[in-house]
PDB file of N, CA and C in Angstrom:
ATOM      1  N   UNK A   1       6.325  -9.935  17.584  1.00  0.00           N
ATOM      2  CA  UNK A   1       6.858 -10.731  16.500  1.00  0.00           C
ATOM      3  C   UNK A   1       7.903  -9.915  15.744  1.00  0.00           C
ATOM      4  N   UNK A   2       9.135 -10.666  15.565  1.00  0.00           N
ATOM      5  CA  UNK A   2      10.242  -9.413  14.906  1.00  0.00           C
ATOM      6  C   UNK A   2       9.777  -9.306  13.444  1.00  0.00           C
ATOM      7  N   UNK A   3      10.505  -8.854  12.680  1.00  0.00           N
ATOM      8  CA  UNK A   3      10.165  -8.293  11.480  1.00  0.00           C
ATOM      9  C   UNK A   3      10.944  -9.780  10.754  1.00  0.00           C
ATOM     10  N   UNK A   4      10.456  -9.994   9.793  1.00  0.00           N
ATOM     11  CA  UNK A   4      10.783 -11.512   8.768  1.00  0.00           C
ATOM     12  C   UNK A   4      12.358 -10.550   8.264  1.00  0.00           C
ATOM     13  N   UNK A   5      13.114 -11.322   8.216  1.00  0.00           N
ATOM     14  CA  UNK A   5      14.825 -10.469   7.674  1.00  0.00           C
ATOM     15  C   UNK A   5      14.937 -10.364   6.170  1.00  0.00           C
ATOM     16  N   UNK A   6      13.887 -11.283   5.705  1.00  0.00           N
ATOM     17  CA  UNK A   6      14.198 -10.677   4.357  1.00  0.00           C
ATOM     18  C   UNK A   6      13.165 -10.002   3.043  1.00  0.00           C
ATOM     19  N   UNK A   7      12.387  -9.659   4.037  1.00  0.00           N
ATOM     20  CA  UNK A   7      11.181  -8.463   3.959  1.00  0.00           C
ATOM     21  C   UNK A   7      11.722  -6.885   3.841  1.00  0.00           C
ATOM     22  N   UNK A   8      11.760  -6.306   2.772  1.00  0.00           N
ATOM     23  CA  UNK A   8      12.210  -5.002   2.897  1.00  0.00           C
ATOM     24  C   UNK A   8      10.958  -4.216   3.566  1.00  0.00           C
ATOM     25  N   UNK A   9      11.232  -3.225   4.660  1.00  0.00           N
ATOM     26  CA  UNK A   9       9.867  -2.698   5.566  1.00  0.00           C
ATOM     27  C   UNK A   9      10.497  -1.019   4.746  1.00  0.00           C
ATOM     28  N   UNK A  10      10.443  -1.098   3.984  1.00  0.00           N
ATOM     29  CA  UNK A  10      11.137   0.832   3.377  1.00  0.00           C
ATOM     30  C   UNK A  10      10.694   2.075   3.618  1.00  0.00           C
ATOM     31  N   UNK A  11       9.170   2.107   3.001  1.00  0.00           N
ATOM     32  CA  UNK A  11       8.022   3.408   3.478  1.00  0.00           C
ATOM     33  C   UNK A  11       8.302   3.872   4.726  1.00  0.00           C
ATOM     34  N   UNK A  12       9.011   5.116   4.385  1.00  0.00           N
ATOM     35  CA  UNK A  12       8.739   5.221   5.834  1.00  0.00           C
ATOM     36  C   UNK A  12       7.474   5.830   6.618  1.00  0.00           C
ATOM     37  N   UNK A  13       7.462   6.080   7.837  1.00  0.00           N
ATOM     38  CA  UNK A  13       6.438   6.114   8.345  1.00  0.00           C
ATOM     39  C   UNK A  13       5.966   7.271   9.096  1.00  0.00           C
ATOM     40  N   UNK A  14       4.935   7.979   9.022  1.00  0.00           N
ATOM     41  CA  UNK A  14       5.077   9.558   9.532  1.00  0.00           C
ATOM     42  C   UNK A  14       4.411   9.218  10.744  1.00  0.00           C
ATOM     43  N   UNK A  15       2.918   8.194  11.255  1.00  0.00           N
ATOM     44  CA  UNK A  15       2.698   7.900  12.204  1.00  0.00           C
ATOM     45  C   UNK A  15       2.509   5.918  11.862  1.00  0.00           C
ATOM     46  N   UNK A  16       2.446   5.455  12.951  1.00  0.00           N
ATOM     47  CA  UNK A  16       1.906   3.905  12.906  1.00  0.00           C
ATOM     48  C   UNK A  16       1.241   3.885  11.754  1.00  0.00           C
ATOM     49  N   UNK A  17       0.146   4.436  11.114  1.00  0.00           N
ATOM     50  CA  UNK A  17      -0.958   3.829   9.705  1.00  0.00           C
ATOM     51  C   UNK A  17      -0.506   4.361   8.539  1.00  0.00           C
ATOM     52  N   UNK A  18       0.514   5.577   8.365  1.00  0.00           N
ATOM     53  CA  UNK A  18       0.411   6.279   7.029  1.00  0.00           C
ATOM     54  C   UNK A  18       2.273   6.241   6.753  1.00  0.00           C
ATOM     55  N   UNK A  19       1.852   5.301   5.141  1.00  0.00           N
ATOM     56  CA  UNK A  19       3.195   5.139   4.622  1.00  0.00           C
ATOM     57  C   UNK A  19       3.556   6.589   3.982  1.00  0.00           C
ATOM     58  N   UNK A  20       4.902   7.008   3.785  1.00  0.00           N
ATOM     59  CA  UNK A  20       4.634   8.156   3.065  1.00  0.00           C
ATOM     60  C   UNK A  20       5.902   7.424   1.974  1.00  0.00           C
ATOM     61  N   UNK A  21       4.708   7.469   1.059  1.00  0.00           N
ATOM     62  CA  UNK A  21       5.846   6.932  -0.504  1.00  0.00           C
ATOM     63  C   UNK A  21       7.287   7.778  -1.426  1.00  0.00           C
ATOM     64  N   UNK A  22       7.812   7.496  -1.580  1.00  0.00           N
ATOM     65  CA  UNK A  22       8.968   8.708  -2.064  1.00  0.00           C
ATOM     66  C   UNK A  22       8.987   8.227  -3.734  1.00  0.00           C
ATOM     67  N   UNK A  23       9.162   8.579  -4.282  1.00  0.00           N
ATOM     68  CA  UNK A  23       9.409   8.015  -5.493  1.00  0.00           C
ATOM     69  C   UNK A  23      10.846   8.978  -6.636  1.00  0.00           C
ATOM     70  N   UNK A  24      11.674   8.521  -7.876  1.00  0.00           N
ATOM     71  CA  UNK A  24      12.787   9.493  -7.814  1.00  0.00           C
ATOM     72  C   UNK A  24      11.870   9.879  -9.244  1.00  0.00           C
ATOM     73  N   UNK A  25      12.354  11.095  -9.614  1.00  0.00           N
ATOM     74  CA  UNK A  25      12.520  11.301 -10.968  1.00  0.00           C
ATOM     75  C   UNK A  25      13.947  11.956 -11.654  1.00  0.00           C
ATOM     76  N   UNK A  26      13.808  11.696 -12.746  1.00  0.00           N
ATOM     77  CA  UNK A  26      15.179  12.309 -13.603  1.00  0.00           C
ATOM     78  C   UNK A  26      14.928  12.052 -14.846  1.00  0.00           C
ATOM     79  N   UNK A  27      15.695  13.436 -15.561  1.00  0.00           N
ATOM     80  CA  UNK A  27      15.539  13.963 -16.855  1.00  0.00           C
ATOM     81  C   UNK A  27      16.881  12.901 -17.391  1.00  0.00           C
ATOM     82  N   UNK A  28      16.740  12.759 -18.656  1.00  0.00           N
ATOM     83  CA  UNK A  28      17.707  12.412 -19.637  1.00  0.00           C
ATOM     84  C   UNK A  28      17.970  12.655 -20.933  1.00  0.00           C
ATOM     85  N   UNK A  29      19.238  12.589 -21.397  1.00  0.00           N
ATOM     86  CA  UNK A  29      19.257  12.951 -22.893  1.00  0.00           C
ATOM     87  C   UNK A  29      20.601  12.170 -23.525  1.00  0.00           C
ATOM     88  N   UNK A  30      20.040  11.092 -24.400  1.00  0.00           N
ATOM     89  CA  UNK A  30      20.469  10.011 -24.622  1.00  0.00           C
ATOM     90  C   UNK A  30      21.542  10.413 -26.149  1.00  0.00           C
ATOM     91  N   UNK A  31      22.760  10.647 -26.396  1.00  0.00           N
ATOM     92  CA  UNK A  31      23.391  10.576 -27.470  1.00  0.00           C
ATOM     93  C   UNK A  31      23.796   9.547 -28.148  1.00  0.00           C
ATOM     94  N   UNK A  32      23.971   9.350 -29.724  1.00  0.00           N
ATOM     95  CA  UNK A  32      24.813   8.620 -30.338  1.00  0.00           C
ATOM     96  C   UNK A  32      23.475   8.310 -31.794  1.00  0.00           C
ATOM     97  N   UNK A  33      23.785   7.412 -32.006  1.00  0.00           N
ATOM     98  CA  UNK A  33      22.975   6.485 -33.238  1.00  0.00           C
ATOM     99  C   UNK A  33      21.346   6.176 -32.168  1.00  0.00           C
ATOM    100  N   UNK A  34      20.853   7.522 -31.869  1.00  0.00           N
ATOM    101  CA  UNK A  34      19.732   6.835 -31.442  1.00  0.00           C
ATOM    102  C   UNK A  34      18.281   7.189 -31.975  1.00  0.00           C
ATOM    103  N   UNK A  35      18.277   7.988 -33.496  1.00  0.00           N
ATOM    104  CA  UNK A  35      16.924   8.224 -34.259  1.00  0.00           C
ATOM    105  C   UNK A  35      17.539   7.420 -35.317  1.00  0.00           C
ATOM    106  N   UNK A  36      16.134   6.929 -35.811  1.00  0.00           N
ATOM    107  CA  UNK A  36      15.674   6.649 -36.854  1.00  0.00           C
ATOM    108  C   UNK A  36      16.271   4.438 -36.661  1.00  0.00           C
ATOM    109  N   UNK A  37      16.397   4.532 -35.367  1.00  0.00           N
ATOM    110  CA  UNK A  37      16.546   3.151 -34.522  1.00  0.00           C
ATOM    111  C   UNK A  37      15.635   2.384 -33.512  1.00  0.00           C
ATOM    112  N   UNK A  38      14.179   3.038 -33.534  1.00  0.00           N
ATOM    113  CA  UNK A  38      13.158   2.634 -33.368  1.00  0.00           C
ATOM    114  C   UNK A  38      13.749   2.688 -31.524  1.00  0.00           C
ATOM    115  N   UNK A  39      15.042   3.868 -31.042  1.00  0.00           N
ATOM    116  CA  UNK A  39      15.253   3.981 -30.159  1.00  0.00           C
ATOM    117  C   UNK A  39      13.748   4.190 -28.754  1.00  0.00           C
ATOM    118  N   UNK A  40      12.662   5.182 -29.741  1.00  0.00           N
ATOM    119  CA  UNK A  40      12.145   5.396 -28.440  1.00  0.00           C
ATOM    120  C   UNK A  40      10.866   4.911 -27.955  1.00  0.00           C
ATOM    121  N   UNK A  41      10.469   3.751 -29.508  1.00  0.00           N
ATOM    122  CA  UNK A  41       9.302   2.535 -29.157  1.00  0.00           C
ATOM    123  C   UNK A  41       9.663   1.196 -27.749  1.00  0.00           C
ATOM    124  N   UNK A  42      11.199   1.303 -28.202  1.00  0.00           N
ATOM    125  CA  UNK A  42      12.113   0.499 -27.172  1.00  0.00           C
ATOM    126  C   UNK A  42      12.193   0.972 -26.070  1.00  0.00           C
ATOM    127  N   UNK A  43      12.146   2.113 -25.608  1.00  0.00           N
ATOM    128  CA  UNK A  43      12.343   3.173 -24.386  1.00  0.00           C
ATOM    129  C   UNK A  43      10.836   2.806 -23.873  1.00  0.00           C
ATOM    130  N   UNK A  44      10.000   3.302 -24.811  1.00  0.00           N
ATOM    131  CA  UNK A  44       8.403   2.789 -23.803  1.00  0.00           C
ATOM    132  C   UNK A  44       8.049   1.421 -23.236  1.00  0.00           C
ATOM    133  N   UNK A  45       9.021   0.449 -24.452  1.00  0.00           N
ATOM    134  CA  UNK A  45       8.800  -1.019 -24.214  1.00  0.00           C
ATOM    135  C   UNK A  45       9.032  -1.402 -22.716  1.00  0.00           C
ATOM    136  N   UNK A  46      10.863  -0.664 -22.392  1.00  0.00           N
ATOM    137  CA  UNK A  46      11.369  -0.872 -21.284  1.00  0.00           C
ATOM    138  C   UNK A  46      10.965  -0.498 -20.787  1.00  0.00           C
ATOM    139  N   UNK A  47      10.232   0.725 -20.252  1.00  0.00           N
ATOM    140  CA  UNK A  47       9.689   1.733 -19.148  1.00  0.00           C
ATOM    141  C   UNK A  47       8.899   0.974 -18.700  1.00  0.00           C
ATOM    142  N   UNK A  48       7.811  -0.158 -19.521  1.00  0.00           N
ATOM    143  CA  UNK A  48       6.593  -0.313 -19.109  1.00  0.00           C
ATOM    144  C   UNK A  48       6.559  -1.681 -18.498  1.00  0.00           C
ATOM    145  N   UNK A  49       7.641  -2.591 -18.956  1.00  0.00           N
ATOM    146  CA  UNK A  49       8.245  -3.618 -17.887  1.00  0.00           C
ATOM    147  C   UNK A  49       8.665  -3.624 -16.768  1.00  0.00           C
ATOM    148  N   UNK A  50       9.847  -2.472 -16.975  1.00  0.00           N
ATOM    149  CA  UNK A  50       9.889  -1.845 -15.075  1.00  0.00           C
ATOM    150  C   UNK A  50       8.877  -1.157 -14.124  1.00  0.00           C
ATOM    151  N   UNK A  51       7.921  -0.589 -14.970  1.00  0.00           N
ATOM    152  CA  UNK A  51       6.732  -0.212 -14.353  1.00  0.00           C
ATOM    153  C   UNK A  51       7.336   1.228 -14.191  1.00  0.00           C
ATOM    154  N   UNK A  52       8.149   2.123 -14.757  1.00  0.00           N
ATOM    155  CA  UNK A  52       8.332   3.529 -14.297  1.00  0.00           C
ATOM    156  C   UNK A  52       7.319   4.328 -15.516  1.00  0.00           C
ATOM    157  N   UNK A  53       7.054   5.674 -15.083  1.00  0.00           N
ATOM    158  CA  UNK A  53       6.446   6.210 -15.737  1.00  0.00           C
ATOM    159  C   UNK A  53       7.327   7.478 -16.440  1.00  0.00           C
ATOM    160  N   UNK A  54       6.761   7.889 -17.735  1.00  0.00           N
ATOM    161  CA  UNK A  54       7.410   9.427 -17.938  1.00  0.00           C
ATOM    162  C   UNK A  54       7.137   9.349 -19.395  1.00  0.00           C
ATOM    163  N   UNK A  55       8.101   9.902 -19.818  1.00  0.00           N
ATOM    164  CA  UNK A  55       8.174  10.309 -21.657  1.00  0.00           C
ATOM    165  C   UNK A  55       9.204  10.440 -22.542  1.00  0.00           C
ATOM    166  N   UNK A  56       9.287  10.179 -23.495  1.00  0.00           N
ATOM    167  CA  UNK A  56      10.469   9.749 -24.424  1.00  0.00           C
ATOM    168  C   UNK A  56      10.588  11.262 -25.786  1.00  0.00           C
ATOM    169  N   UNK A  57      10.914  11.638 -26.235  1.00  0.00           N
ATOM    170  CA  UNK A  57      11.118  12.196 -27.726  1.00  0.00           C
ATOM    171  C   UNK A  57      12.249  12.414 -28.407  1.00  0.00           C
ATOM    172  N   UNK A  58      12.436  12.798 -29.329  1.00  0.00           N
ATOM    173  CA  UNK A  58      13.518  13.085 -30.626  1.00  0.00           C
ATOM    174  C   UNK A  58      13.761  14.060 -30.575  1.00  0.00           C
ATOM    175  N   UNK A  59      14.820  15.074 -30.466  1.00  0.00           N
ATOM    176  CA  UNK A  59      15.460  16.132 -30.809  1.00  0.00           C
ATOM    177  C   UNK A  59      15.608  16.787 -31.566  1.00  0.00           C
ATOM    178  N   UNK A  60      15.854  18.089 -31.963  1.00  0.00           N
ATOM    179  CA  UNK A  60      16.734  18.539 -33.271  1.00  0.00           C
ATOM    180  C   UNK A  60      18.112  18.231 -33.091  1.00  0.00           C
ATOM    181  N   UNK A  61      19.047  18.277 -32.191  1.00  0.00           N
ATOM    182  CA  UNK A  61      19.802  17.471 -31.907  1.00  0.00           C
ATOM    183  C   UNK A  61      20.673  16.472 -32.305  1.00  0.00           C
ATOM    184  N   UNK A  62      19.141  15.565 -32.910  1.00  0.00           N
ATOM    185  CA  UNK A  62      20.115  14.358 -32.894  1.00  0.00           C
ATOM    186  C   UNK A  62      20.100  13.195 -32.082  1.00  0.00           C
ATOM    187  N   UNK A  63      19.230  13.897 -30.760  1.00  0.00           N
ATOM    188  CA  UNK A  63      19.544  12.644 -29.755  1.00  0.00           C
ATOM    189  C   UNK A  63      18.167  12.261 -29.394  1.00  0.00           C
ATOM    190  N   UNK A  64      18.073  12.005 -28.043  1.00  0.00           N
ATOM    191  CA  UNK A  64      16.810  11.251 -27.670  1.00  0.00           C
ATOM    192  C   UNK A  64      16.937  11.885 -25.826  1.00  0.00           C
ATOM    193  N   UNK A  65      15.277  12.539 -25.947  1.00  0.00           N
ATOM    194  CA  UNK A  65      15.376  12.885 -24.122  1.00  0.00           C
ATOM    195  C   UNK A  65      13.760  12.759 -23.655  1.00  0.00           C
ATOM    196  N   UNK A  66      14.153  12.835 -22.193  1.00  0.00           N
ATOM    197  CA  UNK A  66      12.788  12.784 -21.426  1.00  0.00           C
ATOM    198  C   UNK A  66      12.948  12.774 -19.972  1.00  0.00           C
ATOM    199  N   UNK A  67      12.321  12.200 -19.293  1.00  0.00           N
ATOM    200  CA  UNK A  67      12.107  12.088 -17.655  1.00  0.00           C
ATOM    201  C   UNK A  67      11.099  10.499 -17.789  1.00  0.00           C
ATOM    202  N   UNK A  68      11.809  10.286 -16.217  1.00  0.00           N
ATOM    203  CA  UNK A  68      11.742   8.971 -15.867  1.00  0.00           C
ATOM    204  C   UNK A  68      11.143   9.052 -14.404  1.00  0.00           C
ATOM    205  N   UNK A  69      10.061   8.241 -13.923  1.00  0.00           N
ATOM    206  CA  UNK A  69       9.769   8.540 -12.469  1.00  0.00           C
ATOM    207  C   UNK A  69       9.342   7.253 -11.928  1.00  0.00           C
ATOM    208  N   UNK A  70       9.196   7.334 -10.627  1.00  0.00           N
ATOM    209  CA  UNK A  70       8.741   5.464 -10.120  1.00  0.00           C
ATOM    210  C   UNK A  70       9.826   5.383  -9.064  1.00  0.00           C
ATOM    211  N   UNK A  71       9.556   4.177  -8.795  1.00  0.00           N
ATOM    212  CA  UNK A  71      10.562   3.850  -7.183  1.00  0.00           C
ATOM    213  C   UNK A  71      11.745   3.786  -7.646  1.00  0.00           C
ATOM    214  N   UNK A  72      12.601   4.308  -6.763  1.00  0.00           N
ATOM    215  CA  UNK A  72      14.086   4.695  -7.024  1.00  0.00           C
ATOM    216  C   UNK A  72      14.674   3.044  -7.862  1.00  0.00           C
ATOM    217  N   UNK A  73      14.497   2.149  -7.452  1.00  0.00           N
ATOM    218  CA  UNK A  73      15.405   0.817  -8.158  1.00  0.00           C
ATOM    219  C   UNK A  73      14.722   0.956  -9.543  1.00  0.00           C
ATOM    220  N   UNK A  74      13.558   0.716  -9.790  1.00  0.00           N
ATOM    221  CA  UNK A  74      13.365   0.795 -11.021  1.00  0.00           C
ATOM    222  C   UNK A  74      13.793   1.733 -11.877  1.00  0.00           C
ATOM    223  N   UNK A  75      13.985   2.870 -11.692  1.00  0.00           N
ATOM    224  CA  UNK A  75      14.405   4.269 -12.278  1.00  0.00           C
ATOM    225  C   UNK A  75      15.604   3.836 -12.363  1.00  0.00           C
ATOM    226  N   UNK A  76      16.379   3.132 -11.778  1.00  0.00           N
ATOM    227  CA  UNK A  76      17.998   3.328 -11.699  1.00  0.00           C
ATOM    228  C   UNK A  76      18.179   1.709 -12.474  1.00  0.00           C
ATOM    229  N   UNK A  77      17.067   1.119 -12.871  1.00  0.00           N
ATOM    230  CA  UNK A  77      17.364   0.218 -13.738  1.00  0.00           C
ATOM    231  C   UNK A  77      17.040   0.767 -15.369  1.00  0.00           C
ATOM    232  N   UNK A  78      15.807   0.991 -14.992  1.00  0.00           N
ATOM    233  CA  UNK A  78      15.789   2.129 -16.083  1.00  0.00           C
ATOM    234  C   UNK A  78      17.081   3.388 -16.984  1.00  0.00           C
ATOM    235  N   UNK A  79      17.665   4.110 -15.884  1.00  0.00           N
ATOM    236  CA  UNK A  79      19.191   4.644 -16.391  1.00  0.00           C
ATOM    237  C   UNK A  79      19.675   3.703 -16.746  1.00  0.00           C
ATOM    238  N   UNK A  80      19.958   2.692 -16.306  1.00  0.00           N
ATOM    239  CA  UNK A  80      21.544   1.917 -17.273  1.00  0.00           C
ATOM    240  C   UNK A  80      20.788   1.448 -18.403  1.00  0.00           C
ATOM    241  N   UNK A  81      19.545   0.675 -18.421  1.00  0.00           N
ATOM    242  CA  UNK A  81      18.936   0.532 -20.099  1.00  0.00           C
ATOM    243  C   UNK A  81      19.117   1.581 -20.960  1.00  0.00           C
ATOM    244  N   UNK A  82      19.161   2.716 -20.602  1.00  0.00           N
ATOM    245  CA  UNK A  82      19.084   4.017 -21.443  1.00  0.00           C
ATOM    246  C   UNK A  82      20.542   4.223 -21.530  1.00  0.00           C
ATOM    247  N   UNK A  83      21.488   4.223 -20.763  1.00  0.00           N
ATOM    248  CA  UNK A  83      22.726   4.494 -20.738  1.00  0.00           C
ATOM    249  C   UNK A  83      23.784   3.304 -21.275  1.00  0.00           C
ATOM    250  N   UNK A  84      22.993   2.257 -21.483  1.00  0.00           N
ATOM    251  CA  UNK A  84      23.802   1.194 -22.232  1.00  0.00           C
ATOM    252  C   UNK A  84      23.495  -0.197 -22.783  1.00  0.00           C
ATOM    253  N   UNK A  85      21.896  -0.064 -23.029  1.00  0.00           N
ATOM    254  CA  UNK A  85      21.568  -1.411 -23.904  1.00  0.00           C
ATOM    255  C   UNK A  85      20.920  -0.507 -24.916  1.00  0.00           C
ATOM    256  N   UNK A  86      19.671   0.454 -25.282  1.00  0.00           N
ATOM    257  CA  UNK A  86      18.910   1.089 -25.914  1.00  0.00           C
ATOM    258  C   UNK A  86      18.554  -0.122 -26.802  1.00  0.00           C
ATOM    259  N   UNK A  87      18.010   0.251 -28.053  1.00  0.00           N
ATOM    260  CA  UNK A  87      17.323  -0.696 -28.879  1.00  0.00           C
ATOM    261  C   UNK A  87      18.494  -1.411 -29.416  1.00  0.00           C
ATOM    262  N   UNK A  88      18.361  -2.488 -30.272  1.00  0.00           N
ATOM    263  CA  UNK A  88      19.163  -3.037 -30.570  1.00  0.00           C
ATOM    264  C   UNK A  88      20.053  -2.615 -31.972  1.00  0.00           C
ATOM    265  N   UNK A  89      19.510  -1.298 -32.681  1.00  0.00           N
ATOM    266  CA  UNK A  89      20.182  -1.013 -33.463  1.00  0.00           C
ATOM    267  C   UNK A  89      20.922   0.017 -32.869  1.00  0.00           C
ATOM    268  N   UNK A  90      20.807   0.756 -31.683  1.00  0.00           N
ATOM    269  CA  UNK A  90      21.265   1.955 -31.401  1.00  0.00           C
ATOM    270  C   UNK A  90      22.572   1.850 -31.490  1.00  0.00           C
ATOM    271  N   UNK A  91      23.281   3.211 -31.131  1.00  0.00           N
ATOM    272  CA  UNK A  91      24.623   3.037 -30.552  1.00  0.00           C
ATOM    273  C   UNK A  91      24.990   4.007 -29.423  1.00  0.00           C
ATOM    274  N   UNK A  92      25.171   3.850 -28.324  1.00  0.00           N
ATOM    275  CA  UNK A  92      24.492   4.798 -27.555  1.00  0.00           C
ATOM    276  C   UNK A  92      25.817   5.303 -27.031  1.00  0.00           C
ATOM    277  N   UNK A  93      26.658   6.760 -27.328  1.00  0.00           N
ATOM    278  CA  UNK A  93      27.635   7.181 -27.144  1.00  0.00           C
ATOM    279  C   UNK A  93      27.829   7.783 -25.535  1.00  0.00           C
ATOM    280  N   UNK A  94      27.174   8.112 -25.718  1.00  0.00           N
ATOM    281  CA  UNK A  94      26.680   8.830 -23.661  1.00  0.00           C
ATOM    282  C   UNK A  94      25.468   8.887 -23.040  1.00  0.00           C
ATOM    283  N   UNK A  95      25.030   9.306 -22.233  1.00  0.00           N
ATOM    284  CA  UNK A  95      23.633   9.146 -21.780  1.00  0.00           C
ATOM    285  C   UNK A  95      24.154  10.336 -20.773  1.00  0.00           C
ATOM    286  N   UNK A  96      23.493  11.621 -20.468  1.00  0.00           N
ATOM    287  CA  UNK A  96      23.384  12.426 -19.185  1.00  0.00           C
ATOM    288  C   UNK A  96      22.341  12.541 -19.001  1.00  0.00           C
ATOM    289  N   UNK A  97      22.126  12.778 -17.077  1.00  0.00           N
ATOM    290  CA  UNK A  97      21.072  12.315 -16.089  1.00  0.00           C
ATOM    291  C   UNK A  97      21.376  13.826 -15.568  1.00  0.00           C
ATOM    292  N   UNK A  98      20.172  14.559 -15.192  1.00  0.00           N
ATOM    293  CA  UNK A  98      20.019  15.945 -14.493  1.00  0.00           C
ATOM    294  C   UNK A  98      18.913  16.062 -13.721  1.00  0.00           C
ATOM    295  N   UNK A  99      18.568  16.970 -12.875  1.00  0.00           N
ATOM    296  CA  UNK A  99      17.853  17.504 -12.213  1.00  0.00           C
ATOM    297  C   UNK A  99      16.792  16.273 -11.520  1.00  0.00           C
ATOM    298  N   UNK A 100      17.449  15.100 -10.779  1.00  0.00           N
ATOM    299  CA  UNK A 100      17.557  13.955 -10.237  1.00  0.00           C
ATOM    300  C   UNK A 100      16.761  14.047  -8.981  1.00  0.00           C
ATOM    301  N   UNK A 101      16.085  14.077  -8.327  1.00  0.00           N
ATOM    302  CA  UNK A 101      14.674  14.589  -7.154  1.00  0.00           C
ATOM    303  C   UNK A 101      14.211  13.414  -6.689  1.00  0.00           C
ATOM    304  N   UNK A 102      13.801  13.562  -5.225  1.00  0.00           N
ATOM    305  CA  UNK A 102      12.548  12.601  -5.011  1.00  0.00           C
ATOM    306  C   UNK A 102      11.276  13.865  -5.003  1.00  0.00           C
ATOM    307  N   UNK A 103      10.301  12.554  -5.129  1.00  0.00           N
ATOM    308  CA  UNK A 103       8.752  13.363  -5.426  1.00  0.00           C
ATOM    309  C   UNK A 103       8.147  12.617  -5.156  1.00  0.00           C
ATOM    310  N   UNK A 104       7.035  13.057  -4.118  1.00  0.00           N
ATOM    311  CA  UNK A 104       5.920  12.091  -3.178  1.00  0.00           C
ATOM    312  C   UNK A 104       4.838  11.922  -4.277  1.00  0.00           C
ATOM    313  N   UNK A 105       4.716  12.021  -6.006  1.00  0.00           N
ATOM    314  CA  UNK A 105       3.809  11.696  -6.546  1.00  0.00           C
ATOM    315  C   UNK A 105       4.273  11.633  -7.609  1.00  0.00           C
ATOM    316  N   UNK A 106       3.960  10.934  -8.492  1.00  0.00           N
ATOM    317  CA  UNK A 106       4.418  10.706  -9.687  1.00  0.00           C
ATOM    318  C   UNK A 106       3.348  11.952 -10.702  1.00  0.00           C
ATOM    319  N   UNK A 107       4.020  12.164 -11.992  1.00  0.00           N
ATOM    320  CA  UNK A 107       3.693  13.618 -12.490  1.00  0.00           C
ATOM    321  C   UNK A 107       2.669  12.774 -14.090  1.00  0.00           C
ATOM    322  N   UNK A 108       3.089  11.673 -13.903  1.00  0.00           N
ATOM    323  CA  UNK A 108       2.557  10.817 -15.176  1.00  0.00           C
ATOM    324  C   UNK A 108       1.419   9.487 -15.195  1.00  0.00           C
ATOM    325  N   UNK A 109       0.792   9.203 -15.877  1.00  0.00           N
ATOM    326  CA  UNK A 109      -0.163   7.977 -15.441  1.00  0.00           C
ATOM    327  C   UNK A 109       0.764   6.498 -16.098  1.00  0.00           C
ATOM    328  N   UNK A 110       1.750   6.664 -17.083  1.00  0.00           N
ATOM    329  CA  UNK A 110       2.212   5.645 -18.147  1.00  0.00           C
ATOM    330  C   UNK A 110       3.090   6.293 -18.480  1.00  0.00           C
ATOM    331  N   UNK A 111       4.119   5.971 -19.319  1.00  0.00           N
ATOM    332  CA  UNK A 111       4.927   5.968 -19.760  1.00  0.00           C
ATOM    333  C   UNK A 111       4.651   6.217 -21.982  1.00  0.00           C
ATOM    334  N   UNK A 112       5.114   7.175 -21.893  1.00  0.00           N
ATOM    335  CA  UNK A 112       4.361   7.374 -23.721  1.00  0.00           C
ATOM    336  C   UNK A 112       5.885   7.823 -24.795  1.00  0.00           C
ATOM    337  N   UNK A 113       5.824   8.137 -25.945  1.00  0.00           N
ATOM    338  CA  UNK A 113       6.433   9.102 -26.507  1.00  0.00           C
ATOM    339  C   UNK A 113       5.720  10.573 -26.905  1.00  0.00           C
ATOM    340  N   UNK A 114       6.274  11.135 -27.290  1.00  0.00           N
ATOM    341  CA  UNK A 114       5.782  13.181 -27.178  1.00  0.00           C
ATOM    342  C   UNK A 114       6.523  13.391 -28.401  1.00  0.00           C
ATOM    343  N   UNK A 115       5.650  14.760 -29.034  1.00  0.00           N
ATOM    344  CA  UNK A 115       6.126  15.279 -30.155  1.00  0.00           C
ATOM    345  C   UNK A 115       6.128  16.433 -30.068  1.00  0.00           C
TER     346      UNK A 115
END
């Protein structure tokens, strides 16, 4: 029986029974008008709709950073929320993405803020 065409088959496969899952992570650090904008209650809100996991906090700075992990689409939906909707009071001047990896396990159970 061929494979249905619009079934994504992705996992790949090390033998016939065992998927081996990949998942991405990446750090961020969010600039502009983004404390004291209820920026990073909004950051958990979003995280936890896309289903990615990681952690949010406040800077001395000024800005807003953390790490993001989960299946690569969600994570990369995740970046552009962070890189250009944030909360609705924010103003979000730049967003940089670093040390960008896959990782066969995720490092988090949920998605939180940190102090």
């Amino acid at each position: 029986m061929a494979p249905h065409p619009h079934i994504s088959h992705s996992p790949l496969r090390a033998d016939n029974n065992t998927a081996i899952m990949s998942y991405t992570s990446v750090d961020f650090e969010v600039h502009g008008r983004v404390q004291g904008v209820c920026f990073r209650m909004y950051t958990e809100d979003e995280a936890r709709k896309l289903g990615v996991v990681g952690w949010v906090r406040n800077t001395r700075q000024g800005t807003v950073d953390g790490q993001v992990q989960g299946p690569t689409d969600k994570v990369q939906r995740m970046q552009e929320w962070l890189s250009k909707k944030g909360s609705p009071s924010s103003r979000i001047t730049k967003c940089n993405f670093k040390n960008e990896r896959q990782v066969k396990q995720l490092d988090f159970k949920d998605f939180r803020t940190t102090y």
